[in-house]
C-alpha atoms as a PDB file:
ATOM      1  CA  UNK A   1     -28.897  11.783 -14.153  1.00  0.00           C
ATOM      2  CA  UNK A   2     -25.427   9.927 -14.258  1.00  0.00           C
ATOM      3  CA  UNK A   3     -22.768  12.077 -13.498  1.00  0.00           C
ATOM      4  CA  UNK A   4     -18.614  11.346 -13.891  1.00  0.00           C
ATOM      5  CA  UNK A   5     -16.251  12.456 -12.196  1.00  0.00           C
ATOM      6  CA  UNK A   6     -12.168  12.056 -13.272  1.00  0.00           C
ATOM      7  CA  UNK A   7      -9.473  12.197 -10.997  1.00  0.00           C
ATOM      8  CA  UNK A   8      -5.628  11.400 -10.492  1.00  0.00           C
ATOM      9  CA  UNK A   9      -3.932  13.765 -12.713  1.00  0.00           C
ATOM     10  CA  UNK A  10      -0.968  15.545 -12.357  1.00  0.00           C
ATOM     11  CA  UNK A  11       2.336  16.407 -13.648  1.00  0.00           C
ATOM     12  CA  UNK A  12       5.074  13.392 -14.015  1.00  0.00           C
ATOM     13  CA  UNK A  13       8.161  12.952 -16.105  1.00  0.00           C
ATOM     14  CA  UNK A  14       8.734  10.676 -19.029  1.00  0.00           C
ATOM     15  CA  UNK A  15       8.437   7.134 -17.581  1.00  0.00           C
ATOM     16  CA  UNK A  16       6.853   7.623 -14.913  1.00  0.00           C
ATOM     17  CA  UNK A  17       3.004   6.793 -14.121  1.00  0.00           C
ATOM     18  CA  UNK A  18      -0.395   7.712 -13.034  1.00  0.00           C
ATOM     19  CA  UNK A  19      -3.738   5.847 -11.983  1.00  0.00           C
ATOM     20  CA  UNK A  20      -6.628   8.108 -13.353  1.00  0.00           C
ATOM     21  CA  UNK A  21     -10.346   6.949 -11.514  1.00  0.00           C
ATOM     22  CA  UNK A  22     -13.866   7.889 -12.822  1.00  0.00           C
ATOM     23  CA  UNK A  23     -16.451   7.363 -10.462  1.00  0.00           C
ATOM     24  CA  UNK A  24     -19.843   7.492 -11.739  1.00  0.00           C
ATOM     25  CA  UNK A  25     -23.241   7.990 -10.152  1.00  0.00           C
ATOM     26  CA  UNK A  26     -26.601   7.864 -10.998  1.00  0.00           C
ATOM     27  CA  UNK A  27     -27.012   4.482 -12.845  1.00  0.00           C
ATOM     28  CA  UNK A  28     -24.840   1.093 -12.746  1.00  0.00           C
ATOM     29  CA  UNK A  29     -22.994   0.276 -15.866  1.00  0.00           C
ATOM     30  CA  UNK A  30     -23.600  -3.690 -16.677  1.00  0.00           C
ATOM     31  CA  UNK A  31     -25.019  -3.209 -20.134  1.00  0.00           C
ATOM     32  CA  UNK A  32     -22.155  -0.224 -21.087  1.00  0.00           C
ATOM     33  CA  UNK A  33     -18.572   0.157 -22.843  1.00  0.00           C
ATOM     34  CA  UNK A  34     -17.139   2.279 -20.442  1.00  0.00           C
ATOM     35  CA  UNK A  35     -14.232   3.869 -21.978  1.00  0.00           C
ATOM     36  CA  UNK A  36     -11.227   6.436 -21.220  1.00  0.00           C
ATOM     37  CA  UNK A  37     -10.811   9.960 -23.700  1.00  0.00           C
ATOM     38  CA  UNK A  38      -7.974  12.417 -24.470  1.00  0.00           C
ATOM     39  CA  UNK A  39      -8.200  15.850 -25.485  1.00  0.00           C
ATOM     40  CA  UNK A  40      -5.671  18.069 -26.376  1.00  0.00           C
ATOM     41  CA  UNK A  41      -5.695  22.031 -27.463  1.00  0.00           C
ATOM     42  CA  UNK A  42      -7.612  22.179 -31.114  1.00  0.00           C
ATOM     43  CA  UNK A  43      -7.754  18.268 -31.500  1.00  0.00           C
ATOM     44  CA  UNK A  44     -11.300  16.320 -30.720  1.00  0.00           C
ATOM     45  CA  UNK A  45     -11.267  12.900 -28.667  1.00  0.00           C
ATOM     46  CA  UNK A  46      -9.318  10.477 -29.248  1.00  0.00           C
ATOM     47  CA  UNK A  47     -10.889   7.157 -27.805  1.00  0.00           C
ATOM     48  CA  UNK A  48      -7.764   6.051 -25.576  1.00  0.00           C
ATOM     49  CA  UNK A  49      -9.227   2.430 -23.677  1.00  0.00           C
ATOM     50  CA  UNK A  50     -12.480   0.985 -23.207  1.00  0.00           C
ATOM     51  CA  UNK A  51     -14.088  -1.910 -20.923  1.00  0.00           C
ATOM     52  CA  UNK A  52     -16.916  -3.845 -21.330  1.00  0.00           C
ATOM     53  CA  UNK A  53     -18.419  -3.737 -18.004  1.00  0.00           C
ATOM     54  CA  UNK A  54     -20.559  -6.868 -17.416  1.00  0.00           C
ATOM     55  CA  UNK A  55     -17.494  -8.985 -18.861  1.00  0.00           C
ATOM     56  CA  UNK A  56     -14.313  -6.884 -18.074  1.00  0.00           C
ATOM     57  CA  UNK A  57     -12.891  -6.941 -21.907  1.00  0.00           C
ATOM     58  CA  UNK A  58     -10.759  -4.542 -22.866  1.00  0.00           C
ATOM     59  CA  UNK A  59      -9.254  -2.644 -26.283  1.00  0.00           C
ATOM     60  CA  UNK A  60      -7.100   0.123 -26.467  1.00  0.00           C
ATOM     61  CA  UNK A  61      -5.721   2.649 -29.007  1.00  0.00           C
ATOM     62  CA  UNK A  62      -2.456   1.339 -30.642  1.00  0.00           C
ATOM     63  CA  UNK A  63      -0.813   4.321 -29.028  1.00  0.00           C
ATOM     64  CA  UNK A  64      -1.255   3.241 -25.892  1.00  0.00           C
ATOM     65  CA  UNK A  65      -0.985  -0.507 -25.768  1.00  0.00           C
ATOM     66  CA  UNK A  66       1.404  -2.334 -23.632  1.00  0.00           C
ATOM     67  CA  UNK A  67       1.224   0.926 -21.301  1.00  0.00           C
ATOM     68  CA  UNK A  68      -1.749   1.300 -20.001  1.00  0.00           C
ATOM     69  CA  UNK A  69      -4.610  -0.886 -18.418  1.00  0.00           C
ATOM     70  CA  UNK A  70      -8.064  -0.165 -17.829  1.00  0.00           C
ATOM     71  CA  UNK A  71     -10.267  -1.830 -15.195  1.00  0.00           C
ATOM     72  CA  UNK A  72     -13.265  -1.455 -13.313  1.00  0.00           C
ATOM     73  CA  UNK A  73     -14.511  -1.967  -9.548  1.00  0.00           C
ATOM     74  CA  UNK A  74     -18.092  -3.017  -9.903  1.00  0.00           C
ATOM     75  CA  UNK A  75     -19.135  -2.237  -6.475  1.00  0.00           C
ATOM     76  CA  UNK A  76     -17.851   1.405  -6.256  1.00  0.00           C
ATOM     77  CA  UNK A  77     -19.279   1.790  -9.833  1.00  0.00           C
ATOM     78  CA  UNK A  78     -15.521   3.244 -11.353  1.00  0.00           C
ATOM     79  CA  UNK A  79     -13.416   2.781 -13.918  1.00  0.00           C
ATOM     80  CA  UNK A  80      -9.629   2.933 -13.768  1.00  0.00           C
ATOM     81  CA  UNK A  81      -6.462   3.654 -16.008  1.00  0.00           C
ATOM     82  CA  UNK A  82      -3.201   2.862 -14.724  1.00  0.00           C
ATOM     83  CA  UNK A  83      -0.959   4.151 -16.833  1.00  0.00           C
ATOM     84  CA  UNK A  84       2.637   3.586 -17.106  1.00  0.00           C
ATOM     85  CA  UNK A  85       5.944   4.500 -19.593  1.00  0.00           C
ATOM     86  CA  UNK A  86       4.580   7.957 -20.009  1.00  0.00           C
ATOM     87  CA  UNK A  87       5.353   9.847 -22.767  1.00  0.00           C
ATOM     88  CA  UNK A  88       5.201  13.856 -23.520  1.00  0.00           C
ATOM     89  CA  UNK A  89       2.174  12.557 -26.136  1.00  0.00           C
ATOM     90  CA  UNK A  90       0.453  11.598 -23.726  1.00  0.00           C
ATOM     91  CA  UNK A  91      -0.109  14.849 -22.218  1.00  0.00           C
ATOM     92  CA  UNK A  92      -3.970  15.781 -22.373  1.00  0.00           C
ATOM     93  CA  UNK A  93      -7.259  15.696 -20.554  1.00  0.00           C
ATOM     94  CA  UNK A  94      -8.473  12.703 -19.835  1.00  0.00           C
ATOM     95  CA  UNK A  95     -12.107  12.062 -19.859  1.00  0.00           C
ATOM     96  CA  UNK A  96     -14.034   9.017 -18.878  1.00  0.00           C
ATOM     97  CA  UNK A  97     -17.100   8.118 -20.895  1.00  0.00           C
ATOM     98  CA  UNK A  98     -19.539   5.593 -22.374  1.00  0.00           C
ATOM     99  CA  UNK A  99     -18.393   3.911 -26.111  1.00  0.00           C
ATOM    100  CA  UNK A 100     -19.860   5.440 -27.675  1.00  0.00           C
ATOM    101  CA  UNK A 101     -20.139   8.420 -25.451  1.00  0.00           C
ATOM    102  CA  UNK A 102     -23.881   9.105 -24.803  1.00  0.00           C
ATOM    103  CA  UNK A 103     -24.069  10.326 -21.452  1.00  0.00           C
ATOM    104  CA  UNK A 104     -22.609  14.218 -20.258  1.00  0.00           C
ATOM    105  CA  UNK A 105     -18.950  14.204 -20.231  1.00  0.00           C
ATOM    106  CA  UNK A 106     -17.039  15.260 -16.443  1.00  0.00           C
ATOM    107  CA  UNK A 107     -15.304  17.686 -16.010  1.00  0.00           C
ATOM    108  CA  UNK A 108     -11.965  15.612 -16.962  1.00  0.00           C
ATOM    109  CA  UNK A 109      -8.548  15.458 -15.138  1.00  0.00           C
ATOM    110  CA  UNK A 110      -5.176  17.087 -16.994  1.00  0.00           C
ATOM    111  CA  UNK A 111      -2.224  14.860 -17.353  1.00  0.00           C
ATOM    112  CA  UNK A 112       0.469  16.571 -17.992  1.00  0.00           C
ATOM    113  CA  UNK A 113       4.250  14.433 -19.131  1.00  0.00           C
ATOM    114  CA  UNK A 114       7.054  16.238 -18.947  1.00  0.00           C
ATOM    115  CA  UNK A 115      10.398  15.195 -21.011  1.00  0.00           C
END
C-alpha cells in the first residue's frame, strides 16, 4: 500500500519561503502525475502543482506561478515544492497526491503566512 507523507511546514511571514517534501513508499511513481494540494477551512482541494514523473514536466495553478516550483528526486521516490513570495492566501494544508488523486491522501503539512 503506498503511503505519503508531507513535511516542511511552518509559520513564515509574507515573502518569505518554504520547501514542502512528500516522500512516498510502497510503489515507484514513473507512470504517475504526482501533484501538490491545498486545503483550507470549508473549501475542497485546490490542485496547486503537478509533475509528470517519468519526464519531469510541470503545470501549476495560475495562483501560484512564478512562485513556486515543483520537482522530484527519483531515487528517494519524493516530490518537492519550494515555494517562495508567500502570501497570507497561501495559508493552508498542503497535501501531496497523484493527478488525479487515486491513492490515500497523508496526513498533510499546515503552512501557515502571516502578513
Amino acid at each position: 500500500q503506498v503511503q505519503l507523507v508531507e513535511s516542511g511546514g511552518g509559520l513564515v511571514q509574507a515573502g518569505g519561503s518554504l520547501r514542502l517534501s512528500c516522500a512516498a513508499s510502497g510503489r515507484n511513481f514513473d507512470s504517475y502525475i504526482m501533484a501538490w494540494f491545498r486545503q483550507t477551512p470549508g473549501k475542497g482541494r485546490e490542485l496547486v502543482a503537478g509533475i509528470v514523473w517519468s519526464v519531469g514536466s510541470t503545470y501549476y495553478a495560475d495562483s501560484v506561478k512564478g512562485r513556486f516550483t515543483i520537482s522530484r528526486d527519483n531515487a528517494a521516490n519524493t516530490v518537492y515544492l519550494e515555494m517562495n513570495s508567500l502570501m497570507p492566501e497561501d495559508t493552508a494544508v498542503y497535501y501531496c497526491n497523484a493527478n488525479p488523486p487515486t491513492l490515500s491522501w497523508g496526513p498533510g503539512t499546515q503552512v501557515t503566512v502571516s502578513s
